[in-house]
Structure formats: C-alpha cells, structure tokens
C-alpha atoms as a PDB file:
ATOM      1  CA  UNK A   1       0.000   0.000   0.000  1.00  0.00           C
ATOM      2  CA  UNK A   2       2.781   2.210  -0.106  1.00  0.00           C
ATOM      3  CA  UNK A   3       2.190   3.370  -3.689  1.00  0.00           C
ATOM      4  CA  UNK A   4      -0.801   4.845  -2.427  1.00  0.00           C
ATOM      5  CA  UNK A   5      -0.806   8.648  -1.618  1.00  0.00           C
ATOM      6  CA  UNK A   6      -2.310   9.696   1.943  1.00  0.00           C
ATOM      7  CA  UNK A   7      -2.198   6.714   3.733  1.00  0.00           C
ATOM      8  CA  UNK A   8      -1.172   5.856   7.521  1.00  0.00           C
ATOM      9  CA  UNK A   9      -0.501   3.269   9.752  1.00  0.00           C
ATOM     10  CA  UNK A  10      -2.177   5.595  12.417  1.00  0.00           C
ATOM     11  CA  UNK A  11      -5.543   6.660  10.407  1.00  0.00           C
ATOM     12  CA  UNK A  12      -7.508   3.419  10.320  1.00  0.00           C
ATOM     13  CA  UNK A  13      -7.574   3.656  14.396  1.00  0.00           C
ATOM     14  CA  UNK A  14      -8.941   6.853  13.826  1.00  0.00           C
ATOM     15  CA  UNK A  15     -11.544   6.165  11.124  1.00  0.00           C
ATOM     16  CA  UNK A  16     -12.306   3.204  13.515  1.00  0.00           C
ATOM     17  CA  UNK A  17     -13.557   5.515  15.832  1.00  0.00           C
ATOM     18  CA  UNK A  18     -15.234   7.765  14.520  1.00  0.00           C
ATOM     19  CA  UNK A  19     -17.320   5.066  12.658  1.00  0.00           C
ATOM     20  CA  UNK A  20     -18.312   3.567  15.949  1.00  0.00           C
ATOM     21  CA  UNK A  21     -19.979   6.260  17.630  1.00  0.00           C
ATOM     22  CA  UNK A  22     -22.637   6.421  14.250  1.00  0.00           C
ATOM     23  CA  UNK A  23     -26.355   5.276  14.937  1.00  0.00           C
ATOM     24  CA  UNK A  24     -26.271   3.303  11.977  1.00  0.00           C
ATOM     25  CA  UNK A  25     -23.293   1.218  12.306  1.00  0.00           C
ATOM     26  CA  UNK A  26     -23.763  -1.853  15.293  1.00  0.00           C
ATOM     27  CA  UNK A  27     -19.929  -3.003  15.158  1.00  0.00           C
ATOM     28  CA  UNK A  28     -16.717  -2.237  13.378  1.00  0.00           C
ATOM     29  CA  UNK A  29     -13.221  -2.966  13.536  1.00  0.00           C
ATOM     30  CA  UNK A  30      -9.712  -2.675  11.603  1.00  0.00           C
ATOM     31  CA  UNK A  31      -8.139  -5.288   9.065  1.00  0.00           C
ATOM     32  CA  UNK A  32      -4.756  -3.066   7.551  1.00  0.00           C
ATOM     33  CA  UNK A  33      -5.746  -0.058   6.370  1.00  0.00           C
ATOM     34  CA  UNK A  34      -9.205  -0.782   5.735  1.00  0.00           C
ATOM     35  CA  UNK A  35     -12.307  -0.613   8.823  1.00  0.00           C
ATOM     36  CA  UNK A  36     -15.215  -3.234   8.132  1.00  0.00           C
ATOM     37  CA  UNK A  37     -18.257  -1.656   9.321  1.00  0.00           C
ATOM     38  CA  UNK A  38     -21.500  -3.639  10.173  1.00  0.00           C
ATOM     39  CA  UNK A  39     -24.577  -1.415  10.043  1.00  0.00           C
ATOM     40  CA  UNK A  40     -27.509  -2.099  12.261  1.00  0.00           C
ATOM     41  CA  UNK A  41     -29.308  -2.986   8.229  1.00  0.00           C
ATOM     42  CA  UNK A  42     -26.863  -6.100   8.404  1.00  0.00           C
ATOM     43  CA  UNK A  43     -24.521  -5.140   5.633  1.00  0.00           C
ATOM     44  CA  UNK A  44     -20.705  -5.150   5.662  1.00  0.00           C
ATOM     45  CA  UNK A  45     -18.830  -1.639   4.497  1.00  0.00           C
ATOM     46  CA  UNK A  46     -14.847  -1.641   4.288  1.00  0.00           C
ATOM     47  CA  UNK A  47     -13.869   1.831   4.723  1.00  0.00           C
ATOM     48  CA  UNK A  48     -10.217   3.249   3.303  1.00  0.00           C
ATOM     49  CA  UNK A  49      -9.231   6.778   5.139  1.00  0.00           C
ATOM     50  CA  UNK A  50      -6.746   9.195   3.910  1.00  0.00           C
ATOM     51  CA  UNK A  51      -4.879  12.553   4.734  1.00  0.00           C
ATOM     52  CA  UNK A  52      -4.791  14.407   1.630  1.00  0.00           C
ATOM     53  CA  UNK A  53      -5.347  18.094   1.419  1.00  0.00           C
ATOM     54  CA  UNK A  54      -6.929  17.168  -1.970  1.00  0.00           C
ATOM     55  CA  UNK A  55      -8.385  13.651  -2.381  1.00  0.00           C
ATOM     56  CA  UNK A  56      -8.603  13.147  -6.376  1.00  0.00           C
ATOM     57  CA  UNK A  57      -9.024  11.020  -9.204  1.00  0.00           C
ATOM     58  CA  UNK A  58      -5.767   9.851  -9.037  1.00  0.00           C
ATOM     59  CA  UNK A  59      -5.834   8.233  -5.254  1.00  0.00           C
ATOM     60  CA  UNK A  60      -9.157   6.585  -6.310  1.00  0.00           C
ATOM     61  CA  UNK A  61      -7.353   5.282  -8.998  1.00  0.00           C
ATOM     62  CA  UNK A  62      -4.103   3.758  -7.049  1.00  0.00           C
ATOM     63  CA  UNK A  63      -6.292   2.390  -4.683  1.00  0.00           C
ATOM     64  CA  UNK A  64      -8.063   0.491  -7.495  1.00  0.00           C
ATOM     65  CA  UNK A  65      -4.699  -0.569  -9.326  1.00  0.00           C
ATOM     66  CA  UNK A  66      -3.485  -1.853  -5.790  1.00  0.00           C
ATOM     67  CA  UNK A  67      -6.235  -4.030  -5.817  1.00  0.00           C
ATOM     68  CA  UNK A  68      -8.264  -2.771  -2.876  1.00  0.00           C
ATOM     69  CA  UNK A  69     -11.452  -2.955  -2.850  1.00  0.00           C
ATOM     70  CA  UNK A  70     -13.541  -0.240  -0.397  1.00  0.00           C
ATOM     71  CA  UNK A  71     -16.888   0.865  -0.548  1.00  0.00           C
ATOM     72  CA  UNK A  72     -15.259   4.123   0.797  1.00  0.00           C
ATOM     73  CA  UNK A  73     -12.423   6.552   0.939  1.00  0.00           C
ATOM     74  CA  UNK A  74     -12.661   8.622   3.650  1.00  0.00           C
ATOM     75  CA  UNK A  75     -10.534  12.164   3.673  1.00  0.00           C
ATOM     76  CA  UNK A  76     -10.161  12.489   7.541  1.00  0.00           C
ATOM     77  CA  UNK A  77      -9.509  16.111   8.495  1.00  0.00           C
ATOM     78  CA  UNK A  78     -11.649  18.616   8.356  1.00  0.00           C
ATOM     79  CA  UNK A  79      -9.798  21.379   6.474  1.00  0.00           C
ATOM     80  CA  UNK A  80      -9.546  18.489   3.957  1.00  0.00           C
ATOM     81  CA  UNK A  81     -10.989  18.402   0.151  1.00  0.00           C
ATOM     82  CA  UNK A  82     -12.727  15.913  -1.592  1.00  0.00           C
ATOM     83  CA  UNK A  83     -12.759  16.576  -4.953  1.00  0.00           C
ATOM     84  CA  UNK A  84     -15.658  16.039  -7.653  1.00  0.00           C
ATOM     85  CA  UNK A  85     -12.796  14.222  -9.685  1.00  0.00           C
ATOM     86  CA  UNK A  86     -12.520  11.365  -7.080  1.00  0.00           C
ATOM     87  CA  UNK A  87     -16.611  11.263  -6.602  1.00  0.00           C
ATOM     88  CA  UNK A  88     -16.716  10.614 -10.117  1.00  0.00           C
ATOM     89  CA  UNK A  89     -13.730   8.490 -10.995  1.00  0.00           C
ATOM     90  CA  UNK A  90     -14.899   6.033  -7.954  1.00  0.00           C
ATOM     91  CA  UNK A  91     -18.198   5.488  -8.934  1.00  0.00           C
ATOM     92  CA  UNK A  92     -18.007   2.953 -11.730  1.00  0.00           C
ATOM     93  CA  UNK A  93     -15.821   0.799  -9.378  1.00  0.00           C
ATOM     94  CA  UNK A  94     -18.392   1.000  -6.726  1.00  0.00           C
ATOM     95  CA  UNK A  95     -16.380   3.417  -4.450  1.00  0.00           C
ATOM     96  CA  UNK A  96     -17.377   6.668  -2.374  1.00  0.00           C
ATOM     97  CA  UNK A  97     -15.082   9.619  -2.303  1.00  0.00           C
ATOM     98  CA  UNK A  98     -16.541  11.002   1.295  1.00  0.00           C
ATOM     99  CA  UNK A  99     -15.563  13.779   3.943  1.00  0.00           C
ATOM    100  CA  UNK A 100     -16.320  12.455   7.669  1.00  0.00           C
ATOM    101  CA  UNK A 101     -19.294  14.338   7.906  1.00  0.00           C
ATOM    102  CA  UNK A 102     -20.487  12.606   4.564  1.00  0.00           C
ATOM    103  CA  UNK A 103     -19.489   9.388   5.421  1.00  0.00           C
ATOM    104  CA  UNK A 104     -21.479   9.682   8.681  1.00  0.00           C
ATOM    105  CA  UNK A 105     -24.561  11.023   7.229  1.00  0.00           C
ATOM    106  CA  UNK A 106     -24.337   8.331   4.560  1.00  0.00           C
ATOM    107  CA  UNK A 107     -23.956   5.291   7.571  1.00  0.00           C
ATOM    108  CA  UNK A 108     -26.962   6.769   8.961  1.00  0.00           C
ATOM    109  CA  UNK A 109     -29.130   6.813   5.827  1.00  0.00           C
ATOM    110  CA  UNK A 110     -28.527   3.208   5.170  1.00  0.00           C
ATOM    111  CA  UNK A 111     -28.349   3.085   1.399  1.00  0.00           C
ATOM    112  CA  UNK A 112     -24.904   2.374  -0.498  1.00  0.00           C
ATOM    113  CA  UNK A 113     -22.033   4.336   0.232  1.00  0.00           C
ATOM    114  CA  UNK A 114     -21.281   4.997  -3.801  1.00  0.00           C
ATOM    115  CA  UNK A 115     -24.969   6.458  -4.382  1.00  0.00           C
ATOM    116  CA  UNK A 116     -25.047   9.291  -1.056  1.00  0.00           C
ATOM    117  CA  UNK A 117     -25.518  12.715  -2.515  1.00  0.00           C
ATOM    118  CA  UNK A 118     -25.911  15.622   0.365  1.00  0.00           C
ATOM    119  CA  UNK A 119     -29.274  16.818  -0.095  1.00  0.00           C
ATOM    120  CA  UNK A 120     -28.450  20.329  -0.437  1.00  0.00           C
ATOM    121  CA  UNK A 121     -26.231  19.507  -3.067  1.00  0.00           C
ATOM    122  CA  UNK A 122     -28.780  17.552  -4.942  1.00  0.00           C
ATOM    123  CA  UNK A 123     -31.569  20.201  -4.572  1.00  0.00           C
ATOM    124  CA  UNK A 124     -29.439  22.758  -5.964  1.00  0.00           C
ATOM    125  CA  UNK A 125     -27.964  20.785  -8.726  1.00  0.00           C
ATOM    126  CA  UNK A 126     -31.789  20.122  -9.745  1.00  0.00           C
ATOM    127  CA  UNK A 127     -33.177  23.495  -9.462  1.00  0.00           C
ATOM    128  CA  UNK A 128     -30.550  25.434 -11.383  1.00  0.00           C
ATOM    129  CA  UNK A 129     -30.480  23.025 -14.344  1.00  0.00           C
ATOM    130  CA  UNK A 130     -33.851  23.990 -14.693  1.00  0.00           C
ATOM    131  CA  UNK A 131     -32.753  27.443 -15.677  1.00  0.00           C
ATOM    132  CA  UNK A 132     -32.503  27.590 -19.589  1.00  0.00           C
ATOM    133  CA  UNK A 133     -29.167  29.155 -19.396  1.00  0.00           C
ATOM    134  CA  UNK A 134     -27.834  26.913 -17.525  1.00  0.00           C
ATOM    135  CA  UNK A 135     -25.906  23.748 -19.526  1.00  0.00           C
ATOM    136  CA  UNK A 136     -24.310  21.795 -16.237  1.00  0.00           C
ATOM    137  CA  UNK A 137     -23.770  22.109 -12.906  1.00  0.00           C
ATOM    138  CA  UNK A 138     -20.058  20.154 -11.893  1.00  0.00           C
ATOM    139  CA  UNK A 139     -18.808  19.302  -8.353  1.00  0.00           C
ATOM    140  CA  UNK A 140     -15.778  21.049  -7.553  1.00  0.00           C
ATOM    141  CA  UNK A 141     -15.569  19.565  -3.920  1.00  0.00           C
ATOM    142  CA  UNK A 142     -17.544  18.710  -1.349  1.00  0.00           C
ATOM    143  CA  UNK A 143     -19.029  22.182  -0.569  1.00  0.00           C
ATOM    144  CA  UNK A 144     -17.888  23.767  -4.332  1.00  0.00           C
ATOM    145  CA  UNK A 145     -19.997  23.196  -7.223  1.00  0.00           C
ATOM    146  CA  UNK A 146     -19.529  25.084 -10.772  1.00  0.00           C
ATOM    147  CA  UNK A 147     -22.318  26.116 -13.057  1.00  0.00           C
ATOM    148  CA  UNK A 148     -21.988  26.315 -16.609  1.00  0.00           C
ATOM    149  CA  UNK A 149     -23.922  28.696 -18.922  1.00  0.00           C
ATOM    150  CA  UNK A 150     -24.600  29.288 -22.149  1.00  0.00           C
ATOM    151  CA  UNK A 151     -24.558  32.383 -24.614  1.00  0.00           C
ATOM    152  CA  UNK A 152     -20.811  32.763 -23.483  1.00  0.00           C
ATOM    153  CA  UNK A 153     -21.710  33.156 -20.093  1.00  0.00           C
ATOM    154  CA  UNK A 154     -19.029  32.929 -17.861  1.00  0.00           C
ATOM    155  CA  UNK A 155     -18.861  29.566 -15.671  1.00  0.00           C
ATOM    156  CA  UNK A 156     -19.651  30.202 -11.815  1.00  0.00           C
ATOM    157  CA  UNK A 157     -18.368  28.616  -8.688  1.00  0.00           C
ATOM    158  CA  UNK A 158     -20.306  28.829  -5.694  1.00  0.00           C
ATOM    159  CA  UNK A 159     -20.085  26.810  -2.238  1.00  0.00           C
ATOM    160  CA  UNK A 160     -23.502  25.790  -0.301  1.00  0.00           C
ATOM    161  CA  UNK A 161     -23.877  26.466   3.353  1.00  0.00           C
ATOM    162  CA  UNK A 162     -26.895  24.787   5.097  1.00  0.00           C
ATOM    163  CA  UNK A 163     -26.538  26.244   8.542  1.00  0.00           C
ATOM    164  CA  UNK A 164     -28.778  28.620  10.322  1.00  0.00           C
ATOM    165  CA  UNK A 165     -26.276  31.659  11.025  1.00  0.00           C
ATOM    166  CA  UNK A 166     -24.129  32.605   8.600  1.00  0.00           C
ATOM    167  CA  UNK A 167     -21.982  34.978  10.120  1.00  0.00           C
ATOM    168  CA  UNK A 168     -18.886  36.578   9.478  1.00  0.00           C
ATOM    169  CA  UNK A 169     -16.515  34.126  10.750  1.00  0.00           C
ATOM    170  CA  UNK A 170     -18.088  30.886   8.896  1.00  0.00           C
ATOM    171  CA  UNK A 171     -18.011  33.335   5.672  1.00  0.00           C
ATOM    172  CA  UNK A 172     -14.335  33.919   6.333  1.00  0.00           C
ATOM    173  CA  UNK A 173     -13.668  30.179   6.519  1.00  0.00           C
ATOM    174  CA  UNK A 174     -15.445  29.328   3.773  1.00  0.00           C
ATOM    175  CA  UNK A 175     -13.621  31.655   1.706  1.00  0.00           C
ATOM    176  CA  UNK A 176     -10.371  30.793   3.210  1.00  0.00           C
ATOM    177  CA  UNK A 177     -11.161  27.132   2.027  1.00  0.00           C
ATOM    178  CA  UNK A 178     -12.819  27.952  -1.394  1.00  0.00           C
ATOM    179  CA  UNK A 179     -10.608  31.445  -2.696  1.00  0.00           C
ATOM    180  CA  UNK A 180     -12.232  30.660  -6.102  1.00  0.00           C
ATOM    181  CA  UNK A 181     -15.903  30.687  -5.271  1.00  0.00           C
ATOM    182  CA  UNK A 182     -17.833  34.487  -6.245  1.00  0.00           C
ATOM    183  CA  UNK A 183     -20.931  33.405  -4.428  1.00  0.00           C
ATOM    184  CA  UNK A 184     -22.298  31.386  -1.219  1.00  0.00           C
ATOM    185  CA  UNK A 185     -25.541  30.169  -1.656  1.00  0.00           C
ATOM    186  CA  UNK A 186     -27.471  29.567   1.664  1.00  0.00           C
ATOM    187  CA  UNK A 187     -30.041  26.273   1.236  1.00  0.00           C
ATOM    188  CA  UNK A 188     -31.008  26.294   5.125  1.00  0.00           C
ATOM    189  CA  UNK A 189     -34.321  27.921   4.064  1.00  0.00           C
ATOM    190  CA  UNK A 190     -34.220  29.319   7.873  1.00  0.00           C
ATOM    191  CA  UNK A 191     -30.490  30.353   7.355  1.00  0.00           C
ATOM    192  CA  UNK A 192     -29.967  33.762   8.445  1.00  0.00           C
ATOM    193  CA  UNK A 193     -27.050  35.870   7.130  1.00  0.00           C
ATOM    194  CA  UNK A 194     -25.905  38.373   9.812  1.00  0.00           C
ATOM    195  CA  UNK A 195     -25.484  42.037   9.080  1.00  0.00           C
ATOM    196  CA  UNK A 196     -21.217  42.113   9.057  1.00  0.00           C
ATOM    197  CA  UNK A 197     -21.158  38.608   6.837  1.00  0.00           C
ATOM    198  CA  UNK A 198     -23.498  40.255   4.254  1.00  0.00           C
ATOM    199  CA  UNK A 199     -21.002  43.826   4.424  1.00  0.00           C
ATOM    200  CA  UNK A 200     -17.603  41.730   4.416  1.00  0.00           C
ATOM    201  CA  UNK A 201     -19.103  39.511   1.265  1.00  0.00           C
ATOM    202  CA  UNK A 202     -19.289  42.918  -0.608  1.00  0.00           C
ATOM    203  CA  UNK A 203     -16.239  43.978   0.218  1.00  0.00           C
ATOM    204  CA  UNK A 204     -14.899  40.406  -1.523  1.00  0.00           C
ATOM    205  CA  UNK A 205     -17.019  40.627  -4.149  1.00  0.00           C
ATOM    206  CA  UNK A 206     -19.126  37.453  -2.989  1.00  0.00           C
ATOM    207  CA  UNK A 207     -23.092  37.163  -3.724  1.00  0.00           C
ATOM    208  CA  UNK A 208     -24.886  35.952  -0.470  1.00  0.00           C
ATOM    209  CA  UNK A 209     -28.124  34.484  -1.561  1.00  0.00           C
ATOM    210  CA  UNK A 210     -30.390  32.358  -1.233  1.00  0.00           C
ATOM    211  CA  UNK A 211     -31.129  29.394  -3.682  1.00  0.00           C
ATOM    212  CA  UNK A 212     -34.039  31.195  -5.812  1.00  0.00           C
ATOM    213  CA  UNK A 213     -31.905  34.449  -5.978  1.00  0.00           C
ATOM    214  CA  UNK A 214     -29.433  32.556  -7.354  1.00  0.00           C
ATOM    215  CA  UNK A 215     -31.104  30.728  -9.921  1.00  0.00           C
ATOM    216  CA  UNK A 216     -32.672  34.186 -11.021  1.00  0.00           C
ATOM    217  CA  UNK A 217     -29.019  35.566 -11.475  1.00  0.00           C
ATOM    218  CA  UNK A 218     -28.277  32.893 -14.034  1.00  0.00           C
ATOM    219  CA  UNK A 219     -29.132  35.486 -16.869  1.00  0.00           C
ATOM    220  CA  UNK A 220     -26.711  38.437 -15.763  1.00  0.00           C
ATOM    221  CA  UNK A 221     -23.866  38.656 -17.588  1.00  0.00           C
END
C-alpha cells in the first residue's frame, strides 16, 4: 500500500472511531488499512481513510490498481478536500469519495455508500439546471460546485452552506477554504445571514443568496 498517496498506519484507528460512535453502524473494527463496518441494516462496508489536502481522481485510482477494494475513501480532516474528480472516478468501481461528515450522514441513511448525494447539493444541482441558461452544474468539492452557462456566459463557482447563522466568521472560513468561489448560496431555508457577513461579502465581491436568488441571477452577464 505504499504506492498509495495519503495513507497511515495511524488513520484506520482513527476512522475506527469515529465510525463507531454512528447510529447506523452496530460493530466495526480494523483489518490493515481498511475498517469493516457492520450497520444495524446487516450489511458489511470496508472503509479506506486518507490525509490528503486534496483527495482526487488519481488516489481513487491507485487504490483500485493496488487491488483494494472499499466501498469508501474517507478524507479524515476537516480542512480536507474531496474533490468532484474522485466522486466521479470512484463510482463505476463501486467506491465513495466522502468527507467524515459525509461518510457519517451516509452510515446513517442506510443506502450504499457509492450512491449518497448531500441533499443540499442535490436540490441545488436540480433546481438550477432547470434554468434555460444553464448547460451543467459540476462538483468542484464537497461544498464547491460550478455552473456552466450558455450564450458565453461565464462559468460560476459557488459553495452551499446549510446552517442557520451565517456569520462573518463561517463566511471567512469558507472563503479561506474555497478562494475561487464568487458566491455562497445559503439552502437552510431558515439560514440567516448576519449584518457584518453580508457587508464583508461585498467587500470580496461574494453574492450571499439564497437558492431562488441565485437561480434568477443565471441570466446576468
């Protein structure tokens, strides 16, 4: 396994952990690198974690040549990506590219690992493609997505926030994590931007909206 990137002897201990405190899993425990996971449904998941700042296409794909075989990869850390690349090259070999807090929310649901889509992300991806201007919408990374329009429209990236204040701190951080996004769209539809995070997104030259706003600013320029 060393010709994979992001792995360590410490981080299946870790992922072990984490798993076991989820509702939906009744037992787990660690064989090498990967954690089997029993849900309380009865099925078995083998879980991979890495540390990558950017989980890609490319780890997906070592992890395949190496002959592995997870339901999961798992980027551990927080301040970690997970990029649209590695959602999509895992999926035709049955593997999710997951943050924590996907792979928990996932466990919970019950359904396969390779077919979880956050619901915000799926609501928004629906709604805007309903826009005529609109050709795609692309994941970026877990909280990134990029919308492509038509007319020579220039493409947009934009990361979702689902919590209920959105203040200037969590605006900060999300810009410190995302420096290419130009707008945060809020899909908490009782999300409430304070006064200083709607100022300071000005002053970047963010849009703070909501998801209807945004779908209505698909035909500026």
């Amino acid at each position: 396994m060393t010709n994979v990137d992001g792995i360590a002897d410490w981080i299946p201990d870790f992922l072990l952990r984490s798993v076991r405190s989820n509702s939906g899993v009744r037992d787990a425990q660690v064989s090498g690198y990967l954690v089997h996971a029993r849900r309380v449904n009865g099925s078995v998941v083998r879980l991979m974690g890495v540390d990558l700042a950017e989980l890609d296409q490319h780890t997906i794909l070592q992890i395949v040549q190496a002959g592995e075989n997870p339901n999961a990869v798992v980027n551990i850390k927080k301040s970690n990506h997970v990029m649209g690349s590695a959602k999509l090259a895992g999926r035709p070999h049955g593997i999710a590219a997951l943050t924590v807090s996907e792979l928990h929310a996932a466990l919970a649901g019950g359904g396969h690992l390779h077919e979880f889509e956050r619901k915000n992300v799926a609501y928004v991806s629906r709604r805007l493609k309903t826009h005529s201007l609109v050709s795609s919408v692309e994941m970026v990374c877990e909280s990134v997505l990029q919308v492509r329009r038509s007319n020579g429209r220039s493409h947009i990236d934009f990361a979702l926030t689902d919590d209920y204040k959105i203040n200037l701190a969590l605006l900060d951080s999300m810009l410190e994590l995302h420096p290419s996004i130009s707008a945060v769209v809020v899909t908490n539809s009782y999300g409430v931007p304070t006064r200083a995070a709607v100022e300071y997104a000005k002053t970047r030259g963010v849009r703070l909206c909501t998801v209807e706003e945004f779908w209505k600013s698909m035909s500026d320029a």
